[in-house]
N, C-alpha and C. Protein backbone atom coordinates (compact mmCIF):
# COMPACT_ATOMS: atom_id res chain seq x y z
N UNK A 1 94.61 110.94 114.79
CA UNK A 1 95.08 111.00 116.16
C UNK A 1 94.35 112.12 116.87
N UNK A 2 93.70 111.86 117.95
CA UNK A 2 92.98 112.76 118.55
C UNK A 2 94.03 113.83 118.96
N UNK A 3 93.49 114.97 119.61
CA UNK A 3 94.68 116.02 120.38
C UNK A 3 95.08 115.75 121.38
N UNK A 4 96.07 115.72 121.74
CA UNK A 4 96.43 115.31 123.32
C UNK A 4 95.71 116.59 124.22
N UNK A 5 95.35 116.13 125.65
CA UNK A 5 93.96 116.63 126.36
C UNK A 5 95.10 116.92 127.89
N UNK A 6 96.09 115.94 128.20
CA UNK A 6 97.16 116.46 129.37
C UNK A 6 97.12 115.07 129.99
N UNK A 7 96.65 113.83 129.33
CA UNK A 7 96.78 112.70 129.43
C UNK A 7 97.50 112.01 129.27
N UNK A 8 98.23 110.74 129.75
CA UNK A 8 98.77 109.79 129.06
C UNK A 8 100.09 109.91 129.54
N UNK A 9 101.42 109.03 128.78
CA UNK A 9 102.84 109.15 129.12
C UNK A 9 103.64 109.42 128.33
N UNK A 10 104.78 109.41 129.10
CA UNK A 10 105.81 110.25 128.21
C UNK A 10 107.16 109.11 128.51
N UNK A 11 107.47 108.79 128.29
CA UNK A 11 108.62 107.35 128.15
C UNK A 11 109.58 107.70 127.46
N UNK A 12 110.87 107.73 127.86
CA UNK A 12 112.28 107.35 127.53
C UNK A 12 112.44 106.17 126.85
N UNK A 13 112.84 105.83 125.48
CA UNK A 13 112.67 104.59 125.22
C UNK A 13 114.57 104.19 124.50
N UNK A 14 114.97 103.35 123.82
CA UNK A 14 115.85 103.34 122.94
C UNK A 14 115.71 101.89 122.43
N UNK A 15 116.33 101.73 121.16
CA UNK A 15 116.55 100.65 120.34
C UNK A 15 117.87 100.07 120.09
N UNK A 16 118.20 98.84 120.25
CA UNK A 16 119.56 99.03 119.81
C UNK A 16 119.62 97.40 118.66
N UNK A 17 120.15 97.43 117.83
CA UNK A 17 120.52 96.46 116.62
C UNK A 17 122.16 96.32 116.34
N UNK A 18 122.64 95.13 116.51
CA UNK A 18 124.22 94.91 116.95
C UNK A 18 124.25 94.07 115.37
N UNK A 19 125.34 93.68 115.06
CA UNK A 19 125.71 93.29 113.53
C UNK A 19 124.75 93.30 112.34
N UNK A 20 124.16 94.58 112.33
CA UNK A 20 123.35 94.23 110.77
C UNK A 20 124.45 94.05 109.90
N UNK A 21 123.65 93.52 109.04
CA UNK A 21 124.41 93.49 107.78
C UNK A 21 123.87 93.86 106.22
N UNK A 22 124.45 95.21 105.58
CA UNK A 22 123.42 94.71 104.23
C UNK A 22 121.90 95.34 104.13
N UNK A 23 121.22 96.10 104.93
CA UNK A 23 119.83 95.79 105.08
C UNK A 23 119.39 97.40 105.69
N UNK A 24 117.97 97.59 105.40
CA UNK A 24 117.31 98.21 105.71
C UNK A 24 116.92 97.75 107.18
N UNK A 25 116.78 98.23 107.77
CA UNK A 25 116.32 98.03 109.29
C UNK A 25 115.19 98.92 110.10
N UNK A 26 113.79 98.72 110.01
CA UNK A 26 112.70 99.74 110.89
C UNK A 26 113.47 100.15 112.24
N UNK A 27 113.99 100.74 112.60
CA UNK A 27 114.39 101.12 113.70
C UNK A 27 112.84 101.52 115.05
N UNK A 28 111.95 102.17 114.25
CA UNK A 28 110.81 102.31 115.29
C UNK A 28 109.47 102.66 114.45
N UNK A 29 108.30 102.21 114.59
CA UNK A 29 107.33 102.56 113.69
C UNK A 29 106.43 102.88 114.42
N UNK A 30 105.89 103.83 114.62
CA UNK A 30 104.30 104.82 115.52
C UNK A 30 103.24 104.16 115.34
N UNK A 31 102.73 103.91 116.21
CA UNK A 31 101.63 103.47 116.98
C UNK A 31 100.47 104.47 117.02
N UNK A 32 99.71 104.05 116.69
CA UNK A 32 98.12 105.16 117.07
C UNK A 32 98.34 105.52 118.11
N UNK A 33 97.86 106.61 118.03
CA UNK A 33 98.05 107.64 119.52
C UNK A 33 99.42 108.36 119.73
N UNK A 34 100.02 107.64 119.21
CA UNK A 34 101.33 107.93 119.81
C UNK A 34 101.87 109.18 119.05
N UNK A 35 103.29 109.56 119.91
CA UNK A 35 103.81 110.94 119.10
C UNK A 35 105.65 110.20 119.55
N UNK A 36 106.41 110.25 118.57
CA UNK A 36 107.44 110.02 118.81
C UNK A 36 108.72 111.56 118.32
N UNK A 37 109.76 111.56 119.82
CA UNK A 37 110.56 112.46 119.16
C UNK A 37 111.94 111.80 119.31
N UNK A 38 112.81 111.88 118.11
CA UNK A 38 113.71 111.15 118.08
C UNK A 38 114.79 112.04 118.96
N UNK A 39 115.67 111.74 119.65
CA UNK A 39 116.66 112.50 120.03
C UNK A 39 118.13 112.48 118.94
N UNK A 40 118.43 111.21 119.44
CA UNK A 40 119.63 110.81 118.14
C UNK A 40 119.99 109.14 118.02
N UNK A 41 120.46 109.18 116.94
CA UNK A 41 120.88 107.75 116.14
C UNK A 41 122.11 107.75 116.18
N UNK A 42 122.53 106.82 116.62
CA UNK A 42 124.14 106.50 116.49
C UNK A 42 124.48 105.17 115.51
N UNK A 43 125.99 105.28 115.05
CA UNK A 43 125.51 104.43 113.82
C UNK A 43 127.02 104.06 113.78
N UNK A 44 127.83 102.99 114.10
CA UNK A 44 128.76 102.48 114.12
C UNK A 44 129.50 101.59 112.83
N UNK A 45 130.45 101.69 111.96
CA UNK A 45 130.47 100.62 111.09
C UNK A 45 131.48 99.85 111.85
N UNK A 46 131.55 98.36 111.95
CA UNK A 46 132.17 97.63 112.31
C UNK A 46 133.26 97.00 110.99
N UNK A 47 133.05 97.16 109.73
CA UNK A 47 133.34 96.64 108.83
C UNK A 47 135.11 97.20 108.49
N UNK A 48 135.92 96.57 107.71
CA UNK A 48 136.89 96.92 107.29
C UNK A 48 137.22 97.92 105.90
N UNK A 49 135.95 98.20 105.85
CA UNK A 49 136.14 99.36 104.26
C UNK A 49 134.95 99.85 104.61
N UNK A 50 134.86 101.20 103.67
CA UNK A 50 133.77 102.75 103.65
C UNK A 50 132.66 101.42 103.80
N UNK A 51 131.45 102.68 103.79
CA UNK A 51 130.17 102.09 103.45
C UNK A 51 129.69 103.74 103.40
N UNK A 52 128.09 102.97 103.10
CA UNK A 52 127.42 103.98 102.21
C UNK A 52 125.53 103.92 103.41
N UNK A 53 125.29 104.95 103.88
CA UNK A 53 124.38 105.11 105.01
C UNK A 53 123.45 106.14 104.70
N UNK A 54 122.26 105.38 104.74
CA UNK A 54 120.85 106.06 104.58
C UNK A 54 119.93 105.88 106.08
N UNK A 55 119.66 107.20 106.50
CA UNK A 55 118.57 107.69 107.25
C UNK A 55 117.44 107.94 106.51
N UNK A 56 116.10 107.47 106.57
CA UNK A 56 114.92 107.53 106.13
C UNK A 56 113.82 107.38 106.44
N UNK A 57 112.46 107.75 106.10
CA UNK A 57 111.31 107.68 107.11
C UNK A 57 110.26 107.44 105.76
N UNK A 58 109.21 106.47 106.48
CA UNK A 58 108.00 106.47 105.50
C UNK A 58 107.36 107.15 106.37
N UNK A 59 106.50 108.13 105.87
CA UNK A 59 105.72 108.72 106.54
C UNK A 59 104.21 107.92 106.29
N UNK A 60 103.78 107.85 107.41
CA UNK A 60 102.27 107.17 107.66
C UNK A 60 102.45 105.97 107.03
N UNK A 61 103.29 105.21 106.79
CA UNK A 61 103.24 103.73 106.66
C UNK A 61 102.82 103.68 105.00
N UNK A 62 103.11 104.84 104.06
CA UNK A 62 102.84 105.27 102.63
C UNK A 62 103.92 104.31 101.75
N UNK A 63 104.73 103.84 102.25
CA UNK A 63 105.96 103.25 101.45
C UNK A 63 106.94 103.85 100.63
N UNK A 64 107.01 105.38 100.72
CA UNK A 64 107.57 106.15 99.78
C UNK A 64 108.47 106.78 100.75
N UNK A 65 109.75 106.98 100.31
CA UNK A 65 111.01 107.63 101.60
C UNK A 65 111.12 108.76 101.53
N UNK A 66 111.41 109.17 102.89
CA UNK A 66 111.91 111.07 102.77
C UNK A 66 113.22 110.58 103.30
N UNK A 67 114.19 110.88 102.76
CA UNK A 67 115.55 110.96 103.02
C UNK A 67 116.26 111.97 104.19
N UNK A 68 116.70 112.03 105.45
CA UNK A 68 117.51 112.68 105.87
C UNK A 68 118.91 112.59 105.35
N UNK A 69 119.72 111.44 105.54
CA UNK A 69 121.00 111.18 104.48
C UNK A 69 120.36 110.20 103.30
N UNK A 70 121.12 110.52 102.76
CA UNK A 70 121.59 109.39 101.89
C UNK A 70 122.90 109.56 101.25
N UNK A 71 123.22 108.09 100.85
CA UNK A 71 124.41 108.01 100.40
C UNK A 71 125.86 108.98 101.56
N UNK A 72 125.73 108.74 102.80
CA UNK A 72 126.72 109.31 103.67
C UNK A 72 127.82 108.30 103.60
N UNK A 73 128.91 108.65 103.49
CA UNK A 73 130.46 107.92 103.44
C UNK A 73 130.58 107.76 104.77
N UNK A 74 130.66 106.63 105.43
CA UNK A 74 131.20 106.32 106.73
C UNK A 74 132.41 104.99 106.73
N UNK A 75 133.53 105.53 107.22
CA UNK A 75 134.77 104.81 107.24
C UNK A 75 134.70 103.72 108.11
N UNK A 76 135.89 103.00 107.78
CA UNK A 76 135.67 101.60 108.48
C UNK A 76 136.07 102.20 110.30
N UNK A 77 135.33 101.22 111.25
CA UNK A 77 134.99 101.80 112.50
C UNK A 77 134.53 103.05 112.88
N UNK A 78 134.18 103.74 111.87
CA UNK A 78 134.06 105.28 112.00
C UNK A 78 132.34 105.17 113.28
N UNK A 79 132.33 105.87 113.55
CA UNK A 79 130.61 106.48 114.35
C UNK A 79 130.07 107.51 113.76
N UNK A 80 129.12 107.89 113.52
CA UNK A 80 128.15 108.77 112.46
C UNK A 80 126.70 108.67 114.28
N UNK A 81 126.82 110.59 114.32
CA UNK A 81 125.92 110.84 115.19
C UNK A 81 124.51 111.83 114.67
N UNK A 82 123.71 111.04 114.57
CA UNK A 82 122.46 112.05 113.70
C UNK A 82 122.06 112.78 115.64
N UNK A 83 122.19 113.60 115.64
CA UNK A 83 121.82 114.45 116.83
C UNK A 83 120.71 115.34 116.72
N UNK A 84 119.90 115.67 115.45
CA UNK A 84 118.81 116.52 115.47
C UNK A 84 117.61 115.78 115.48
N UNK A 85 116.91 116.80 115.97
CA UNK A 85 115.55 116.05 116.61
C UNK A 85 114.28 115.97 115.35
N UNK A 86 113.85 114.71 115.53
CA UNK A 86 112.54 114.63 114.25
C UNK A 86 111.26 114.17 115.30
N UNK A 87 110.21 114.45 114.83
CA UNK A 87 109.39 114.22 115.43
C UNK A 87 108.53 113.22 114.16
N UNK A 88 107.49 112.06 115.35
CA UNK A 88 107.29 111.47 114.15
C UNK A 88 105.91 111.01 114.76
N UNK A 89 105.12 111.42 113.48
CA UNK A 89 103.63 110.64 113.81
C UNK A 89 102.97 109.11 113.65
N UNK A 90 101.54 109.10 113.72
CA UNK A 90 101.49 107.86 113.40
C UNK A 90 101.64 107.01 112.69
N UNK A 91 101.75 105.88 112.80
CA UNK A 91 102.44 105.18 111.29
C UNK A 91 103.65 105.37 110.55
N UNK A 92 104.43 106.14 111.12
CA UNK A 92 105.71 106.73 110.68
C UNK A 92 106.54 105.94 110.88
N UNK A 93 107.24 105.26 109.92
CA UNK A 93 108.29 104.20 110.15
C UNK A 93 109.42 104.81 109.79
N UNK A 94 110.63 105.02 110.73
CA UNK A 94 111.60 105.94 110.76
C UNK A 94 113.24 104.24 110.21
N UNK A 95 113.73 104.66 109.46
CA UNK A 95 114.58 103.08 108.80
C UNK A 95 115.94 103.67 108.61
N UNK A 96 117.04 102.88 108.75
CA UNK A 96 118.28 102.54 108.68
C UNK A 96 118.96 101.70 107.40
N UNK A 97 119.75 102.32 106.41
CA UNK A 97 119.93 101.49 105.84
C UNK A 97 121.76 101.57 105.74
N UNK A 98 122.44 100.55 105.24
CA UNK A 98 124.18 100.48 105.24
C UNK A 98 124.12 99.47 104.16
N UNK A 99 125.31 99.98 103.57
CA UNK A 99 125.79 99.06 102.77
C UNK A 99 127.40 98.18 103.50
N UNK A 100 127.43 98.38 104.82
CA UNK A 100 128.11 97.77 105.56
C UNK A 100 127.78 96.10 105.89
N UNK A 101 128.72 95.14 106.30
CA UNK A 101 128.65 94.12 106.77
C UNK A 101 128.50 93.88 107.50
N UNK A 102 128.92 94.56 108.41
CA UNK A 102 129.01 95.00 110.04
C UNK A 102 128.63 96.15 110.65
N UNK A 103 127.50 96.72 111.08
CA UNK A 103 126.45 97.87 111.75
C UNK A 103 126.27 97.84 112.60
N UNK A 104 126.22 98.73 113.81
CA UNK A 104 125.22 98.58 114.98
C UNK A 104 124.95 99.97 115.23
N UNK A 105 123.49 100.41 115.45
CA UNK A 105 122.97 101.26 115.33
C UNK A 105 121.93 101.34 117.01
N UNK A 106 121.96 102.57 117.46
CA UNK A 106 121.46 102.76 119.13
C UNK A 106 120.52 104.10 118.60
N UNK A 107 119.32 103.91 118.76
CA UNK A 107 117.77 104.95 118.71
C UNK A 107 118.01 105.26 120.07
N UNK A 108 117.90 106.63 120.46
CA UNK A 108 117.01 106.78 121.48
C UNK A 108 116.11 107.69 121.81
N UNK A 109 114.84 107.52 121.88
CA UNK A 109 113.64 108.60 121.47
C UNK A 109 112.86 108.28 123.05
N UNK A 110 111.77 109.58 122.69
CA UNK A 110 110.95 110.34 123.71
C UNK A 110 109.52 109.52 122.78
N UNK A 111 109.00 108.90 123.60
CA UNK A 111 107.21 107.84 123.34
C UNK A 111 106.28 108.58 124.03
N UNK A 112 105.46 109.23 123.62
CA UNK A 112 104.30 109.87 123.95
C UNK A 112 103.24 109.46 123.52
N UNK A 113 102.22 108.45 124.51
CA UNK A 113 101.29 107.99 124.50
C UNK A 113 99.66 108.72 125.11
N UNK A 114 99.00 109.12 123.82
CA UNK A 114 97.38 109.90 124.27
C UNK A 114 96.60 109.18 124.21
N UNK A 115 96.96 107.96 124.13
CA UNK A 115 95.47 106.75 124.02
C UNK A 115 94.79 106.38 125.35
């Protein structure tokens, strides 16, 4: 990724995914050029019993996880607010995982484009 030079944009973006179930989910994956900063993840269980919630990132699209949670206990209807900020480079696929039936999960990050 070249250096950013005072070019380019800066975008408000968010994601949102309504009944996962079960699953790993890419929530957002970096783009050449790009610089992403996450603000926060919100993470809803819809389900009627605990579940079990992983925050995780491949860095550079390597396939190997860095864990922010894992294994977090979230109660049935409970909300789980990741509020600290990650910054994420290219190729960085930032993922969601629940052992819930019922998920819905809201990204909302800062897109910084130097291309």
């Amino acid at each position: 990724m070249a250096i950013p030079s005072g070019s380019g944009t800066e975008v408000l973006k968010r994601a949102v995914f309504n009944g996962l179930s079960n699953t790993t989910q890419n929530m957002v994956t970096v783009g050449t050029d790009k610089i992403v900063t996450v603000l926060n993840i919100i993470i809803n269980n819809q389900q009627a019993a605990i579940c079990s919630l992983d925050i995780q990132m491949s860095p550079a699209g390597s396939g190997t996880h860095k864990y922010f949670y894992k294994a977090t206990a979230l109660g049935s209807g409970d909300t789980f607010v990741f509020s600290d900020r990650l910054i994420l480079h290219p190729a960085d696929i930032l993922k969601v995982y629940s052992t819930s039936t019922n998920f819905d999960v809201c990204l909302n990050y800062i897109e910084q484009d130097f291309s």
